[in-house]
Protein backbone atom coordinates (compact mmCIF):
# COMPACT_ATOMS: atom_id res chain seq x y z
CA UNK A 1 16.44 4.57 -21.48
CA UNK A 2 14.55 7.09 -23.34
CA UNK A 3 11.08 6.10 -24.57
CA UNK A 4 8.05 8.55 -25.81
CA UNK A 5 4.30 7.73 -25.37
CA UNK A 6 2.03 9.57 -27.69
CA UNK A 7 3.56 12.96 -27.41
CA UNK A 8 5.24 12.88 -23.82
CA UNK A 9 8.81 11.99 -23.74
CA UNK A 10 9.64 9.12 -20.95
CA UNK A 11 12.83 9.04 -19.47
CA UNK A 12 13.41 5.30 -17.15
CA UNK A 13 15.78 4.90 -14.87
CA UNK A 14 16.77 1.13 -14.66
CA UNK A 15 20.25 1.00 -11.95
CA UNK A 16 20.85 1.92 -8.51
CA UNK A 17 22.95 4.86 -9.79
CA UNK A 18 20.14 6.50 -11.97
CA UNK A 19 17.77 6.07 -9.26
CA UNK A 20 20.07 7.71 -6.80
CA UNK A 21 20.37 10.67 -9.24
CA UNK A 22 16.81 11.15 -9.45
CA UNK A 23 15.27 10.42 -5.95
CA UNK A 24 18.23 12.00 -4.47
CA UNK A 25 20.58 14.72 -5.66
CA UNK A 26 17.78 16.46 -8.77
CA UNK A 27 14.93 15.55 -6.48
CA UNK A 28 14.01 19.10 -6.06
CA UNK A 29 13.46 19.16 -9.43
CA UNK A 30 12.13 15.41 -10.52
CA UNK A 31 9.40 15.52 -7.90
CA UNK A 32 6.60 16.88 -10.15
CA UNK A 33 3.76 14.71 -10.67
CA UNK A 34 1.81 14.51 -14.18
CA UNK A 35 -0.84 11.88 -13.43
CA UNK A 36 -3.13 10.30 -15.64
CA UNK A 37 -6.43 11.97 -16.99
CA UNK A 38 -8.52 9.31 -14.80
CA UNK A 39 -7.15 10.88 -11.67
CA UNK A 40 -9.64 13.84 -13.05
CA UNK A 41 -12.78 12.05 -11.98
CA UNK A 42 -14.77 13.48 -9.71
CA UNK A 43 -12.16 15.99 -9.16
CA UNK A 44 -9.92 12.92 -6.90
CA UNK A 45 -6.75 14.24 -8.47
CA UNK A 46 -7.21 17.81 -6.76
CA UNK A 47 -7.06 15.99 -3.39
CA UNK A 48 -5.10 12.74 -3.65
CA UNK A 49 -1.56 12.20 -1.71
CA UNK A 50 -1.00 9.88 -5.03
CA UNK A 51 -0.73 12.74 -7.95
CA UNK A 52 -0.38 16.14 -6.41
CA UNK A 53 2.62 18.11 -6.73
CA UNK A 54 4.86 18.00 -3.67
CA UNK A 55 3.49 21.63 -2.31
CA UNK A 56 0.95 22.74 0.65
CA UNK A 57 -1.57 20.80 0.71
CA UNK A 58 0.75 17.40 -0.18
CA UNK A 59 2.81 18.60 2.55
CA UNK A 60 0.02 18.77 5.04
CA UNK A 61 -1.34 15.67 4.36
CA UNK A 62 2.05 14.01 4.75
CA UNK A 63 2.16 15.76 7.92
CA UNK A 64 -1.03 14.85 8.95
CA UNK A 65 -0.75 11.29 8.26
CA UNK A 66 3.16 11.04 9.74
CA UNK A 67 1.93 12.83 13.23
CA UNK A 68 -1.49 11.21 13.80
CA UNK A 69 -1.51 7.82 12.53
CA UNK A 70 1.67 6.53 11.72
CA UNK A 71 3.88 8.10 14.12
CA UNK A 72 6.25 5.93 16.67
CA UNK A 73 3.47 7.40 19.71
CA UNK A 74 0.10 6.49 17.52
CA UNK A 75 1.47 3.48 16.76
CA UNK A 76 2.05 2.20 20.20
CA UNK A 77 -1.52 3.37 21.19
CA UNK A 78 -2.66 1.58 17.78
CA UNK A 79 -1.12 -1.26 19.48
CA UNK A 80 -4.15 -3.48 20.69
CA UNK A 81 -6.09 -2.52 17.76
CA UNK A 82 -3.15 -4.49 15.65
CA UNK A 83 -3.68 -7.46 17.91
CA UNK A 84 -6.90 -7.66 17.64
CA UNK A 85 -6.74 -7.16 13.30
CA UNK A 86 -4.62 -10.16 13.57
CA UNK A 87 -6.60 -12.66 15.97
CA UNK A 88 -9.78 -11.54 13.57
CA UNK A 89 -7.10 -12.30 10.82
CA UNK A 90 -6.58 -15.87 12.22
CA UNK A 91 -10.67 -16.16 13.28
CA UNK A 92 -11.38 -15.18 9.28
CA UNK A 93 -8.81 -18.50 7.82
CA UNK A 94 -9.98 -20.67 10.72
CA UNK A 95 -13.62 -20.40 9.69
CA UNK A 96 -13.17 -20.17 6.17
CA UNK A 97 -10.83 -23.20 6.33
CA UNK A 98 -13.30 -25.08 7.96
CA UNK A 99 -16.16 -24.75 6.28
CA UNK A 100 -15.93 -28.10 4.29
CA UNK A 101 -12.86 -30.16 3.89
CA UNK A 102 -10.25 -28.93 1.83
CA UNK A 103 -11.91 -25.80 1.82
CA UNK A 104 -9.59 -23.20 0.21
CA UNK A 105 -8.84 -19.88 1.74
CA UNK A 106 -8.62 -16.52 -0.52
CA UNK A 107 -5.42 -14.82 0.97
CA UNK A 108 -5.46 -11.97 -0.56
CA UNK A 109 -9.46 -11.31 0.76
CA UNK A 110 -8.99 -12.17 4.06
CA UNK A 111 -5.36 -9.83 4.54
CA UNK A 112 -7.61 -7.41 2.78
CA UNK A 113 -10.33 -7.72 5.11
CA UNK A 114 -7.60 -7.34 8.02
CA UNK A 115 -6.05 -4.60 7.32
CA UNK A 116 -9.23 -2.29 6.21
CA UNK A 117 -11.00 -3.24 9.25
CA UNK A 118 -7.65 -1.81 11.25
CA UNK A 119 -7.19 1.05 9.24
CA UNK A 120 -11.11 2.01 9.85
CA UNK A 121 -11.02 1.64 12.95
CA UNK A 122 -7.85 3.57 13.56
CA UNK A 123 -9.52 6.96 11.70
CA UNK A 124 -13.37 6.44 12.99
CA UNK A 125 -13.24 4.28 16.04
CA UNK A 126 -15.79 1.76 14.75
CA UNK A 127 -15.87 -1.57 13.20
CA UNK A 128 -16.41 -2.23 9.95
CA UNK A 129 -19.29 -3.97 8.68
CA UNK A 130 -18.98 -6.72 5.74
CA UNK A 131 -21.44 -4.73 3.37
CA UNK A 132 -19.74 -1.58 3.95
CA UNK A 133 -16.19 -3.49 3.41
CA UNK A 134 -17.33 -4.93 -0.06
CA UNK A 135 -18.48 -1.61 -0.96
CA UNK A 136 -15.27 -0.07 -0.44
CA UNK A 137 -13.76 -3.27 -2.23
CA UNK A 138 -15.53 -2.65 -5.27
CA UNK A 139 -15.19 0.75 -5.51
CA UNK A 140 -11.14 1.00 -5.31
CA UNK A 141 -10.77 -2.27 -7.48
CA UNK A 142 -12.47 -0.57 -10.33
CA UNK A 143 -11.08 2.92 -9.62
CA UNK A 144 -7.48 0.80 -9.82
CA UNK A 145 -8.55 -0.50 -12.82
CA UNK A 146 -9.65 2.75 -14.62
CA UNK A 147 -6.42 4.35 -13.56
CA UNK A 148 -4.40 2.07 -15.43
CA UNK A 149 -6.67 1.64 -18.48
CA UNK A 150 -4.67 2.44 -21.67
CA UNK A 151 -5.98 6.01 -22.59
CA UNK A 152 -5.56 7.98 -25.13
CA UNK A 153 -5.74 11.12 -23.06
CA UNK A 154 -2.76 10.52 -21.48
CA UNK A 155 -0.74 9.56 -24.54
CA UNK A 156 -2.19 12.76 -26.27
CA UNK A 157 -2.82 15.42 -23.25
CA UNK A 158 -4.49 17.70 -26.41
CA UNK A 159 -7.37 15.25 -26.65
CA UNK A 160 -8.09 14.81 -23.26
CA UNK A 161 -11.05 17.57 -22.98
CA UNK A 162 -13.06 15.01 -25.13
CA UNK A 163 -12.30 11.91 -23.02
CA UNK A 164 -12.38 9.64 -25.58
CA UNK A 165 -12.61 6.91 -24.27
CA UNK A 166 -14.89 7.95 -21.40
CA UNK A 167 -12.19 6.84 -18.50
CA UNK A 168 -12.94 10.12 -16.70
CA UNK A 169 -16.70 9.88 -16.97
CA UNK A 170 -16.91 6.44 -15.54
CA UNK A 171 -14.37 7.46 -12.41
CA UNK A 172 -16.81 10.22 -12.02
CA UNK A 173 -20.10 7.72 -11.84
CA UNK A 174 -17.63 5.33 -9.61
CA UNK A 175 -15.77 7.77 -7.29
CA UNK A 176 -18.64 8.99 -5.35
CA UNK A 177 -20.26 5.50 -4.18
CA UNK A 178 -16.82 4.91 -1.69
CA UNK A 179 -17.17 9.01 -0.92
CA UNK A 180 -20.55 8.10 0.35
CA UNK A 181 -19.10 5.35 2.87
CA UNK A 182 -16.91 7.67 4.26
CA UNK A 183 -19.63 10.89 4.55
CA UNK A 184 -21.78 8.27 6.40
CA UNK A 185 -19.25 8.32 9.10
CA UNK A 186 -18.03 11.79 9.11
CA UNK A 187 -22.04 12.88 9.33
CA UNK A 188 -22.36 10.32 11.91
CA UNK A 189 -19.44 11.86 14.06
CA UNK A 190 -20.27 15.67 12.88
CA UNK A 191 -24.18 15.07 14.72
CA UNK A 192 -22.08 13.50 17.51
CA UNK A 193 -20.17 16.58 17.97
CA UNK A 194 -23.03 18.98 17.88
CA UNK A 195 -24.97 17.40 20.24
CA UNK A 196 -23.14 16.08 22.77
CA UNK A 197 -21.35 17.23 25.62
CA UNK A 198 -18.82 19.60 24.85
CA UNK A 199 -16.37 17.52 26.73
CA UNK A 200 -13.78 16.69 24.63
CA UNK A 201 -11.81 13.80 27.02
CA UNK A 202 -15.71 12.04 26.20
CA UNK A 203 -14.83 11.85 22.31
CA UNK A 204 -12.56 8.93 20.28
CA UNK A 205 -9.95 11.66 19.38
CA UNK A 206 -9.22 9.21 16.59
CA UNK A 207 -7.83 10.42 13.17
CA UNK A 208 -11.81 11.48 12.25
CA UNK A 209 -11.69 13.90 15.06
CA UNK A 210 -7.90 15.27 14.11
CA UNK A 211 -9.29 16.77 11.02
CA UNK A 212 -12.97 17.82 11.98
CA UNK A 213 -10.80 19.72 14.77
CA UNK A 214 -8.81 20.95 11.73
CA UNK A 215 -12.23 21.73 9.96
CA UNK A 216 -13.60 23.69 12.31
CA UNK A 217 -10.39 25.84 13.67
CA UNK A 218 -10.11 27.09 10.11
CA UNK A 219 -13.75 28.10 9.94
CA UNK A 220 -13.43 29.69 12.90
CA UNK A 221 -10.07 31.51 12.41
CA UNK A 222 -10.49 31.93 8.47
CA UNK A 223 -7.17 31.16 7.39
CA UNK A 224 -6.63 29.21 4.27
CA UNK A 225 -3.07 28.36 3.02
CA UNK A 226 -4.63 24.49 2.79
CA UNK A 227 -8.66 24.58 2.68
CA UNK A 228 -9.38 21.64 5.05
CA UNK A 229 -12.97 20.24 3.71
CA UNK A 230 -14.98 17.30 3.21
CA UNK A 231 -13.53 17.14 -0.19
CA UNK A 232 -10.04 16.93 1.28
CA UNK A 233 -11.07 14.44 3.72
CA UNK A 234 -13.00 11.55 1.78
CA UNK A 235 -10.26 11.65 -0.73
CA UNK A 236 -7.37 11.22 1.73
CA UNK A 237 -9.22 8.61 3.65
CA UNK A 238 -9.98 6.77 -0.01
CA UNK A 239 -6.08 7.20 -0.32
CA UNK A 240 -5.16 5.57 3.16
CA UNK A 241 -7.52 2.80 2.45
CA UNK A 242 -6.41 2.12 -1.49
CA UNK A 243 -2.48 2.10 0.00
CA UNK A 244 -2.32 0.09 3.57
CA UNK A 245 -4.69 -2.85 2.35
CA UNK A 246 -3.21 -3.60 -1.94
CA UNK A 247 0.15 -3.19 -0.84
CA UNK A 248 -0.14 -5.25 2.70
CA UNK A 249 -2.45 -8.00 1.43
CA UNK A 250 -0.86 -8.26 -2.32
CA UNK A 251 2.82 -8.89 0.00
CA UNK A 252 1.34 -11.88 2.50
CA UNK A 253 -0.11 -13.19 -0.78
CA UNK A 254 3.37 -13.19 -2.73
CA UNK A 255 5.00 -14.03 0.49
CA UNK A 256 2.93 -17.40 1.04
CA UNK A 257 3.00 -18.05 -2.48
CA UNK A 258 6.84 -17.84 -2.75
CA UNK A 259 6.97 -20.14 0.66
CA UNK A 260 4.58 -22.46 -1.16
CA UNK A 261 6.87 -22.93 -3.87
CA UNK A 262 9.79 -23.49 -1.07
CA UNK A 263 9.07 -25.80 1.50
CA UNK A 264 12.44 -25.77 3.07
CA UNK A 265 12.12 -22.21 3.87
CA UNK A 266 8.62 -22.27 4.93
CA UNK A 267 9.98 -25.07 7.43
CA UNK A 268 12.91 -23.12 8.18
CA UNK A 269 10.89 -20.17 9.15
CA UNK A 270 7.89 -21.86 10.90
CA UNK A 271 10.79 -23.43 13.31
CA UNK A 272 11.71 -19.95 14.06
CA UNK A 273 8.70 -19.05 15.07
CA UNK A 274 8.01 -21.64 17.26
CA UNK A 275 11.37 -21.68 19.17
CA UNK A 276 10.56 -18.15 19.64
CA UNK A 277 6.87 -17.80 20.04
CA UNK A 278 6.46 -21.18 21.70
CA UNK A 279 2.72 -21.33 22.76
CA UNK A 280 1.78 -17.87 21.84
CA UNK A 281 -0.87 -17.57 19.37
CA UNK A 282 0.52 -14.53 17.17
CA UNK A 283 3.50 -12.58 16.41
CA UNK A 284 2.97 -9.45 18.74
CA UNK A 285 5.29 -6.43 18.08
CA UNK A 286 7.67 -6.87 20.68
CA UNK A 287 8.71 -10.05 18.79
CA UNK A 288 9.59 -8.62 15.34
CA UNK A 289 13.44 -7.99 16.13
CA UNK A 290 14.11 -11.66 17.53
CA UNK A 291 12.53 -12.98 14.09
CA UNK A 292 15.40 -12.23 11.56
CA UNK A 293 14.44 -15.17 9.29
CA UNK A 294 11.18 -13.54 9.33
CA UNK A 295 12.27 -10.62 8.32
CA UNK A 296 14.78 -11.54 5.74
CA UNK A 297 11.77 -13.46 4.12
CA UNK A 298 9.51 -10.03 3.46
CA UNK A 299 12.99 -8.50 2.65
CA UNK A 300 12.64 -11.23 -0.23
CA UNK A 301 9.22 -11.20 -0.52
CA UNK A 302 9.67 -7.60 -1.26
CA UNK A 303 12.41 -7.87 -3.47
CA UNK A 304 11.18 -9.92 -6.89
CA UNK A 305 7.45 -8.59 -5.58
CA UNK A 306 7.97 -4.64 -4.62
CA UNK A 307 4.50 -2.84 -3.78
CA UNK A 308 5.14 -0.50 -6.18
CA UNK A 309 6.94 -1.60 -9.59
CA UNK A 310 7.27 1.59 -11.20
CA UNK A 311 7.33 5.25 -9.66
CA UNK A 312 7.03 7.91 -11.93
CA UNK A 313 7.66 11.80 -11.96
CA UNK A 314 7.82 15.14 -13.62
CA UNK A 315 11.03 16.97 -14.40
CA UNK A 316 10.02 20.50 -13.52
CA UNK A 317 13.36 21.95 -14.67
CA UNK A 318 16.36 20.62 -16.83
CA UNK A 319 18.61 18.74 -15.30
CA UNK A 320 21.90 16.70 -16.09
CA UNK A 321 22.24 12.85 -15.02
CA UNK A 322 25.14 10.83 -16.22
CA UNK A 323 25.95 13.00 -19.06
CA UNK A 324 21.93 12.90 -20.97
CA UNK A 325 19.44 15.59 -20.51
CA UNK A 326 16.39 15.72 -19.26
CA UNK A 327 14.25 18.23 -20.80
CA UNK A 328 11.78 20.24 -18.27
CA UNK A 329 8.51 18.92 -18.62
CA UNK A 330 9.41 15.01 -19.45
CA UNK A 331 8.42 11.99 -17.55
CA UNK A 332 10.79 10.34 -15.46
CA UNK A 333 10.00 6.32 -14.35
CA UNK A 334 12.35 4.61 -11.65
CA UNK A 335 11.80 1.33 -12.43
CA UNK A 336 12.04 -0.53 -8.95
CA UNK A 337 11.12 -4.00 -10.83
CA UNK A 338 14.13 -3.86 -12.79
CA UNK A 339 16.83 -2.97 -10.17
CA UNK A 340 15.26 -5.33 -8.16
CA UNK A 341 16.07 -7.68 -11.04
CA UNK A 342 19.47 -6.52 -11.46
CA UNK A 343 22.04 -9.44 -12.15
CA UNK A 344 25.02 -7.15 -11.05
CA UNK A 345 23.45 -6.12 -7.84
CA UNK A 346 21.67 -9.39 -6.65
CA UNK A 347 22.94 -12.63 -7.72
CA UNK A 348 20.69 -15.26 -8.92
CA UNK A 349 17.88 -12.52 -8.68
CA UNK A 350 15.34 -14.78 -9.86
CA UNK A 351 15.40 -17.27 -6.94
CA UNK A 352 13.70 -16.62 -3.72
CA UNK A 353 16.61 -16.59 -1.41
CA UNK A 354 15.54 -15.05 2.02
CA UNK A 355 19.31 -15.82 3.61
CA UNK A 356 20.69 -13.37 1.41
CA UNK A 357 19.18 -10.48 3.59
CA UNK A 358 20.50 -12.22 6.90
CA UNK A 359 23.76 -10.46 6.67
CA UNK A 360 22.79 -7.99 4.68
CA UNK A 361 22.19 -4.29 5.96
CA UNK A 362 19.28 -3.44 3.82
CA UNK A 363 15.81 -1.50 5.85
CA UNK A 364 12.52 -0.67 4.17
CA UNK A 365 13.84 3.14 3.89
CA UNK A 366 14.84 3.52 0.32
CA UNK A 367 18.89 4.93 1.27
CA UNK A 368 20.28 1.68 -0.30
CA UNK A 369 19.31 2.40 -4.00
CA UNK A 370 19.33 -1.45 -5.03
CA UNK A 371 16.41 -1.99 -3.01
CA UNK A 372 13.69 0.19 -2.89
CA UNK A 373 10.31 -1.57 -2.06
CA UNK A 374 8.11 1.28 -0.55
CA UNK A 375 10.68 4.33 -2.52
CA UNK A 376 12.28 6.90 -1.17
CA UNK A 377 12.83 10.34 0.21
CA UNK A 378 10.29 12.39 0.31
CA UNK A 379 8.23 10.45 -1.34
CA UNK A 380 8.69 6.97 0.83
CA UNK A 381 5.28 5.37 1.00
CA UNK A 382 3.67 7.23 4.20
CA UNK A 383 2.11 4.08 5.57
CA UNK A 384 5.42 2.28 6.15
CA UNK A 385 5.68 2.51 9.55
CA UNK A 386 1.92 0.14 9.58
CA UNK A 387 3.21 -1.81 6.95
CA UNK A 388 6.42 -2.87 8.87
CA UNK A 389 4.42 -4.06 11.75
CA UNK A 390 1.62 -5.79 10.20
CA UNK A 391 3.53 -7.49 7.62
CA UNK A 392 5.85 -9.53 9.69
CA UNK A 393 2.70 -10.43 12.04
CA UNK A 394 0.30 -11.42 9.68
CA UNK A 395 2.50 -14.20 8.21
CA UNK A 396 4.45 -14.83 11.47
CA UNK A 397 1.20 -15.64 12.48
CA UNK A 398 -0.65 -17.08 9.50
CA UNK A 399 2.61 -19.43 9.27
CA UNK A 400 2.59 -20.16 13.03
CA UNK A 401 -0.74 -20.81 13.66
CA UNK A 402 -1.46 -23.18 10.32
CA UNK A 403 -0.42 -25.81 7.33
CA UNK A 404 -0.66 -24.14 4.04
CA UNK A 405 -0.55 -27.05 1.67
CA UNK A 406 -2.30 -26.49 -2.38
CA UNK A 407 -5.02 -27.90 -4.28
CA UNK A 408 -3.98 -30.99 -5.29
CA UNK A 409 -5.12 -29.61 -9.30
CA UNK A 410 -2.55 -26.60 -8.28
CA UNK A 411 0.29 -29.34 -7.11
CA UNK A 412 0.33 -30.75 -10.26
CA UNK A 413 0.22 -27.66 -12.58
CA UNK A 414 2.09 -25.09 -9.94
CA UNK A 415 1.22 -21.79 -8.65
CA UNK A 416 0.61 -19.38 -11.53
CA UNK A 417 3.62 -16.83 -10.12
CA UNK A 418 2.24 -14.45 -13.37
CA UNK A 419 2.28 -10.86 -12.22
CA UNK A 420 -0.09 -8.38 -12.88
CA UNK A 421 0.98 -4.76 -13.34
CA UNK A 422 -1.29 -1.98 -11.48
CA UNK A 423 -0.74 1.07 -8.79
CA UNK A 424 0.77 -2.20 -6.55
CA UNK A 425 2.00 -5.26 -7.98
CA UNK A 426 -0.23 -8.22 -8.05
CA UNK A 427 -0.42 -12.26 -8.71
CA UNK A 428 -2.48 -12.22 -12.14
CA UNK A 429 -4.14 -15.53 -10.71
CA UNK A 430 -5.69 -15.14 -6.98
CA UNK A 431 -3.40 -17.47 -4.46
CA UNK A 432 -5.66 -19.85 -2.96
CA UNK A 433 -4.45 -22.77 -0.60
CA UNK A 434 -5.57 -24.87 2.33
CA UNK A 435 -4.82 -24.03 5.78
CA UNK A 436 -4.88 -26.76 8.48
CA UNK A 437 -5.16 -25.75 12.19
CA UNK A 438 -1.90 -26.80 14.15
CA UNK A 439 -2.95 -29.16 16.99
């Protein structure tokens, strides 16, 4: 489908076969990113892992992220940290469930609350305090929803010097009170570093210290192919934050609010975890593989509900697909929504059937083009490998550990299953629902 938008020409792909084309065989030359003017704020757009254009410094933050945070080896040493997000994660519903009777629980805060407070402690080796968490809240919700504000500087690029509609200028007010959260702690670890020891088996080695090492090689050395900076580092950090805790806390909320509307399956899964958790408090890694009914429900979670709806892209050449052009310079959307949607690739795609990925050979890693939840190739969401892991034990052990039942108002009236279109897909209305404490 060919659409245009202001002056720029839109090209969406809407079937497995058209997304195959694109993220696949052109993808050398349908990779180019043209984001939107907000991105400009602040200068964000000149660092972020989101919008630049797939060339050094992209590729070294990709690398950077792949090696020291999300790779098979960090990941096992990440390992108690993950535990410990998820008993805080259980701690968090227990008290907020039992602050009055019938109290209701916020799922999407408290999986928020989880999965910042891992991925902070992962890059600086310290917990996260609740002011400093609602300031980083606050910050990316209204950076999210300045990015996709209807502007008319994207829809006429000739305009966008003027900023119209001031998008830019308010990014630029907004963008540097989560910046400051983030100096706090690289100042704090840069005073560390000067005055302490020397002795580098003494220091967190965390993600922080990966870069500052970085930092500091390339002052000494003075090469620059990527300029490592604090500029490059508060941005990618923003970045990490903005992608593990929407995408991660927006699924567990879909998730229970699909299982809500479902009891048999929420039965049929909280069975399954008891026969194979038994008295164990919380889904642990080591248990993921002998929880397929688990799995097949985020498969289906994942599925009407991807993190990402649409991905979009830049033709930087000309290129053939099926027989239509696409001009060089064009925009060019996958939509993931839609082929998830697809009545000739998923039947009955608007029920929430989990068994249909039980004998299905379908993985998170975008090579079957009818399902592509975190995309694909080189541009498959970098966080996956965290994702995985923490998606399948937060509501293994949300569902383990509790009752969800709804407001007896909600009951009557039903979950509002509206969706909200952002940078991650969202439920329009905030799930809320009781939990009760299994005896």
């Amino acid at each position: 489908m060919t659409i245009r938008l202001g002056t720029s020409l839109c090209i969406v792909a809407s079937s497995p076969s058209t997304a195959r084309e694109i993220l696949q065989r052109h993808n050398s030359s349908l990779c180019g990113r043209n984001p939107a003017d907000a991105w400009r704020g602040a200068g964000h757009g000149d660092n972020s892992i989101f919008v630049l254009q797939p060339h050094n410094k992209w590729r070294l933050l990709r690398r950077l992220g792949t090696t020291h945070l999300f790779s098979p080896r960090r990941l096992e040493e990440l390992q108690p940290l993950r535990q410990d997000a998820v008993r805080a994660l259980l701690q968090d519903v227990l008290a907020e469930s039992g602050a009055a009777s019938g109290s209701l629980v916020s799922i999407r805060r408290v999986t928020y609350v989880a999965m910042v407070n891992l991925l902070w402690r992962a890059i600086f080796s310290n917990e996260l305090d609740e002011t400093t968490a609602q300031g980083l809240y606050d910050c990316m919700r209204e950076a999210v929803t300045l990015i996709m504000t209807p502007n008319i500087s994207d829809l006429f690029p000739v305009l966008a010097e003027a900023d119209l509609q001031g998008v830019r200028r308010r990014m630029t007010t907004l963008l540097p009170r989560g910046y400051q959260l983030i100096d706090r702690q690289i100042d704090q670890r840069l005073r560390a570093r000067q005055f302490g020891s020397g002795n580098h088996t003494s220091r967190p080695n965390d993600f922080l210290d990966v870069m500052l090492d970085m930092w500091e090689e390339q002052q000494q050395h003075h090469y620059c192919d990527v300029t490592i900076n604090r500029d490059l580092m508060r941005v990618f950090f923003m970045d990490l934050f903005v992608g593990a805790s929407d995408t991660s806390s927006n699924t567990i909320e879909w998730a229970l609010a699909e299982l809500l509307h479902s009891p048999k399956t929420m039965r049929n899964l909280q069975q399954e975890l008891k026969t194979v958790l038994g008295s164990k408090a919380q889904v642990e890694d080591s248990d993921i593989d002998k929880l397929p009914y688990l799995q097949a429900v985020i498969k289906e979670t994942l599925r009407p509900h991807p993190a990402v709806p649409v991905v979009s892209y830049r033709a930087d050449a000309t290129v053939q697909v099926h027989g239509y052009t696409i001009p060089e310079g064009s925009n060019v959307m996958v939509n993931i929504w839609a082929i998830h949607h697809n009545a000739d690739v998923w039947t009955g795609p608007h029920k929430f059937i989990p068994e249909r990925f039980l004998h299905k050979e379908t993985d998170f890693f975008g090579r079957s083009f009818d399902y592509l939840p975190f995309g694909s190739g080189r541009h498959l969401c970098l966080g996956l490998p965290l994702a995985y892991r923490m998606l399948h034990m937060m509501l293994g052990s949300l569902l383990h550990q509790f009752e969800w039942t709804l407001p007896e108002q909600v009951e009557r009236t039903s979950v509002d299953m509206t969706e909200k279109f952002g940078l991650v897909l969202s439920m329009r209305t905030p799930l809320l629902a009781i939990a009760k404490k299994k005896m």
